[in-house]
C-alpha atoms as a PDB file:
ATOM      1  CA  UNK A   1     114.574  94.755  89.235  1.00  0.00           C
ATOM      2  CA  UNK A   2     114.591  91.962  86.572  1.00  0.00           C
ATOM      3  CA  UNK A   3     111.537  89.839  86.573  1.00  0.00           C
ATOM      4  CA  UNK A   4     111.152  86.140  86.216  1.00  0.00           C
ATOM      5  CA  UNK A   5     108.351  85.299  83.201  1.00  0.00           C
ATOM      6  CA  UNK A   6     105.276  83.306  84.444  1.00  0.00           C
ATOM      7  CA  UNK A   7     102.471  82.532  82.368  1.00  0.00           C
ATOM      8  CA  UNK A   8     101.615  86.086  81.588  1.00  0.00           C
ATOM      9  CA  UNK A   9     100.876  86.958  77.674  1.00  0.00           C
ATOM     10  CA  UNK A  10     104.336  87.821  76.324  1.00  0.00           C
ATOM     11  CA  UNK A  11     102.511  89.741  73.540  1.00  0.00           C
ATOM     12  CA  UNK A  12     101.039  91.634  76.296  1.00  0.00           C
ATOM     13  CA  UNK A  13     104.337  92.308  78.334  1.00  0.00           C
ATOM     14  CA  UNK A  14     105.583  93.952  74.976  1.00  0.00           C
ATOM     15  CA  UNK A  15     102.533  96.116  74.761  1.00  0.00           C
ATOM     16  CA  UNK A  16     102.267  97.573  78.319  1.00  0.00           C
ATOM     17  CA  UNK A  17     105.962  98.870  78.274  1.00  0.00           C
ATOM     18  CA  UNK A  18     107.702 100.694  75.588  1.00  0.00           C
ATOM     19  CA  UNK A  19     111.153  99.169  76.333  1.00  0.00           C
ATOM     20  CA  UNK A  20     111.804  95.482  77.434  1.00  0.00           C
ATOM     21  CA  UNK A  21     114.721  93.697  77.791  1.00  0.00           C
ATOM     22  CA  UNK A  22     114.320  90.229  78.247  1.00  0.00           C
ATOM     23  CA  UNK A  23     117.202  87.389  78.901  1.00  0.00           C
ATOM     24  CA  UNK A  24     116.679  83.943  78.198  1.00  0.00           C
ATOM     25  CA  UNK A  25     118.202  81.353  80.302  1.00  0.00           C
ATOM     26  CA  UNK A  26     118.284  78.175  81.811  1.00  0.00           C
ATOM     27  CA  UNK A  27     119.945  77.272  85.391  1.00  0.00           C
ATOM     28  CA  UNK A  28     122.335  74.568  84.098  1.00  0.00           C
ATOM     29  CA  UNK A  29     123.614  77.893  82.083  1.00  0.00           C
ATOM     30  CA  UNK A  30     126.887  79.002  83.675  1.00  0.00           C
ATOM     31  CA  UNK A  31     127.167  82.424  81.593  1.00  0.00           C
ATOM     32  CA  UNK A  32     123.626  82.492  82.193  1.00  0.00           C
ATOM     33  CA  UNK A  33     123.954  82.648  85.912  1.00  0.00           C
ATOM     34  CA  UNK A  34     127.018  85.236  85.694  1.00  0.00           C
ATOM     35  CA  UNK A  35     125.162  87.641  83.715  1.00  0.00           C
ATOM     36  CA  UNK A  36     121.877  87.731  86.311  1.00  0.00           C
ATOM     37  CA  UNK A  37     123.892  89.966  88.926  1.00  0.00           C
ATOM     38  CA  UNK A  38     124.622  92.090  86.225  1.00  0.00           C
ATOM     39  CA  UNK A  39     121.491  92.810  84.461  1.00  0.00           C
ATOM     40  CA  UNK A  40     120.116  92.596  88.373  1.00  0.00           C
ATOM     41  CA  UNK A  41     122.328  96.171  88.952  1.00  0.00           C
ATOM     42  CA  UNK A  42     121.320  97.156  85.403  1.00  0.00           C
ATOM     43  CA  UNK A  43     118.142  97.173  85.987  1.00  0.00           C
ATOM     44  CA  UNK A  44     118.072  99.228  89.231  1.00  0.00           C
ATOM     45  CA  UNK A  45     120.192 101.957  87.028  1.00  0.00           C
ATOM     46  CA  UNK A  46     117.805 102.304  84.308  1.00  0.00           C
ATOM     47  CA  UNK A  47     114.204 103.260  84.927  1.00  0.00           C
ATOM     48  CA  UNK A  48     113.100 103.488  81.395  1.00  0.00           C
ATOM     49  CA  UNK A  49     113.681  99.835  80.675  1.00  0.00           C
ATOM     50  CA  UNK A  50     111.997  96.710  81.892  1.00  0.00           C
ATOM     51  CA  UNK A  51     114.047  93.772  82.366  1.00  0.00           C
ATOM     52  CA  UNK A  52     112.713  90.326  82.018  1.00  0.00           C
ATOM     53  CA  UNK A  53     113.945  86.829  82.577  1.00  0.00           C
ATOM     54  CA  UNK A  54     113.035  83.742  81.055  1.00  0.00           C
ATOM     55  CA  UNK A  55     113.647  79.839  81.358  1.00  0.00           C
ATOM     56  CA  UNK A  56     114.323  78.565  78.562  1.00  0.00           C
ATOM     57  CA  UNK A  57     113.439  75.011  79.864  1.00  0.00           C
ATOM     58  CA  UNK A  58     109.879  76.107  81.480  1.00  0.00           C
ATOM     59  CA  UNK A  59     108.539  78.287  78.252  1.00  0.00           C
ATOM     60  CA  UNK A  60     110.310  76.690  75.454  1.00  0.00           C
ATOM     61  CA  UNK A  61     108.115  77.694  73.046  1.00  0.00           C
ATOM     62  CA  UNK A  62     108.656  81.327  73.551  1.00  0.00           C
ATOM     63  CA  UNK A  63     112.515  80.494  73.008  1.00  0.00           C
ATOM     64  CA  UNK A  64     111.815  78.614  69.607  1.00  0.00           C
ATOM     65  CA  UNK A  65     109.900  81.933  68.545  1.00  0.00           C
ATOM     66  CA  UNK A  66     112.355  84.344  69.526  1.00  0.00           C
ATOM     67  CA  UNK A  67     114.748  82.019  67.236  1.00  0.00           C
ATOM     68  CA  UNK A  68     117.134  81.330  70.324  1.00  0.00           C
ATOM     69  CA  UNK A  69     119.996  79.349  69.309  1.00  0.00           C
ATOM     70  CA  UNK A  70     122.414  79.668  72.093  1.00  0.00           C
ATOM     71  CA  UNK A  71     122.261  81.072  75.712  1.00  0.00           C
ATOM     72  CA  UNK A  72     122.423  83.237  77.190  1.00  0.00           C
ATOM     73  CA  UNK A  73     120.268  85.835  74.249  1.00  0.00           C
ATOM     74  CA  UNK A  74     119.569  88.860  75.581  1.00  0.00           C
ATOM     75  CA  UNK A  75     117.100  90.845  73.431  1.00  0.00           C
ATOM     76  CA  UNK A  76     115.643  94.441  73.468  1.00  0.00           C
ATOM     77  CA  UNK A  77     112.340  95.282  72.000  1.00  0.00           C
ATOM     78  CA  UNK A  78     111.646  98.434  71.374  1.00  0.00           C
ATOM     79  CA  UNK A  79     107.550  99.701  70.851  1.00  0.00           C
ATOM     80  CA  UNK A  80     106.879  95.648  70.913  1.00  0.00           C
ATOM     81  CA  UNK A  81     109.415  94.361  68.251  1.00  0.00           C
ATOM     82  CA  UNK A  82     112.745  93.327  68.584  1.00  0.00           C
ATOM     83  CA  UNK A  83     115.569  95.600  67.845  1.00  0.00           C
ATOM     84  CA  UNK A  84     118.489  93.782  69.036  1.00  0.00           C
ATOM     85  CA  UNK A  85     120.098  91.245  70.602  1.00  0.00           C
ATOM     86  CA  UNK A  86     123.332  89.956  72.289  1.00  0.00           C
ATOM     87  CA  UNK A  87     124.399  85.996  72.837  1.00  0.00           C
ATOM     88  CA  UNK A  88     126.833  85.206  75.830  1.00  0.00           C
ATOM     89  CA  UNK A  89     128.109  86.920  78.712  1.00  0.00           C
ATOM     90  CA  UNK A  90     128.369  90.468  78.473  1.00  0.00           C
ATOM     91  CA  UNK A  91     130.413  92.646  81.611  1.00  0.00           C
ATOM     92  CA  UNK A  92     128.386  95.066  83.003  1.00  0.00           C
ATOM     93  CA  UNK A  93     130.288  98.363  80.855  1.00  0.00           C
ATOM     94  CA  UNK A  94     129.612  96.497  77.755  1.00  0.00           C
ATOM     95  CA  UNK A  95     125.935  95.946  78.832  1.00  0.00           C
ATOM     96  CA  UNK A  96     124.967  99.452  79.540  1.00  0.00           C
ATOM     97  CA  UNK A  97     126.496 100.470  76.232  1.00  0.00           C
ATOM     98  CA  UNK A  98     124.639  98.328  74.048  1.00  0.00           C
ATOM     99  CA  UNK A  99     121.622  98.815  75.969  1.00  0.00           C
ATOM    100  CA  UNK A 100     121.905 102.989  75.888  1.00  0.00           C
ATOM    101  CA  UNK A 101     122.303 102.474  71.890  1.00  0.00           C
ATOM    102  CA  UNK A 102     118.849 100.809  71.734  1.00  0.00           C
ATOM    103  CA  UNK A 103     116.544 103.211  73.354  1.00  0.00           C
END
């Protein structure tokens, strides 16, 4: 399941799970919108991994900080810090791949 960011503490999202991969977005975004199904059956495959979404539009400020220069930026943190991240559409092979490398 991939969860849409609110107005929960992001710091705090990093803390209470040891993996977290989060993909910003916005809806005008047509790779954006292709890649959702994907990291939507993604996310059912991998239990160890929570999977975030975020609107680039609505929390703009956590886009800036992330240093988000194109979508869609996919990004796994690892303990709470980044430790990777992938710009554009990725298929769902390629996906799994880079994700499996980061945990």
């Amino acid at each position: 399941m991939v969860h849409n960011f609110k107005d929960q503490s992001f710091d705090e999202l990093l803390k209470e799970n040891e993996n977290v991969v989060v993909q910003y977005y916005a809806d005008w975004c047509g790779p954006c919108q292709m890649l959702k199904p994907v990291l939507e059956q993604v996310s059912e495959e991998m239990d160890d991994v929570t999977f975030y979404r975020i609107d680039i539009e609505e929390h703009r400020d956590l886009a800036v900080n992330a240093g988000v220069q194109s979508i869609p930026t996919v990004v796994f943190y690892k303990d709470g810090n980044e430790k990777s991240r992938e710009v554009g559409f990725k298929p769902k092979h390629l996906l799994e791949n880079w994700l499996n490398e980061q945990k």
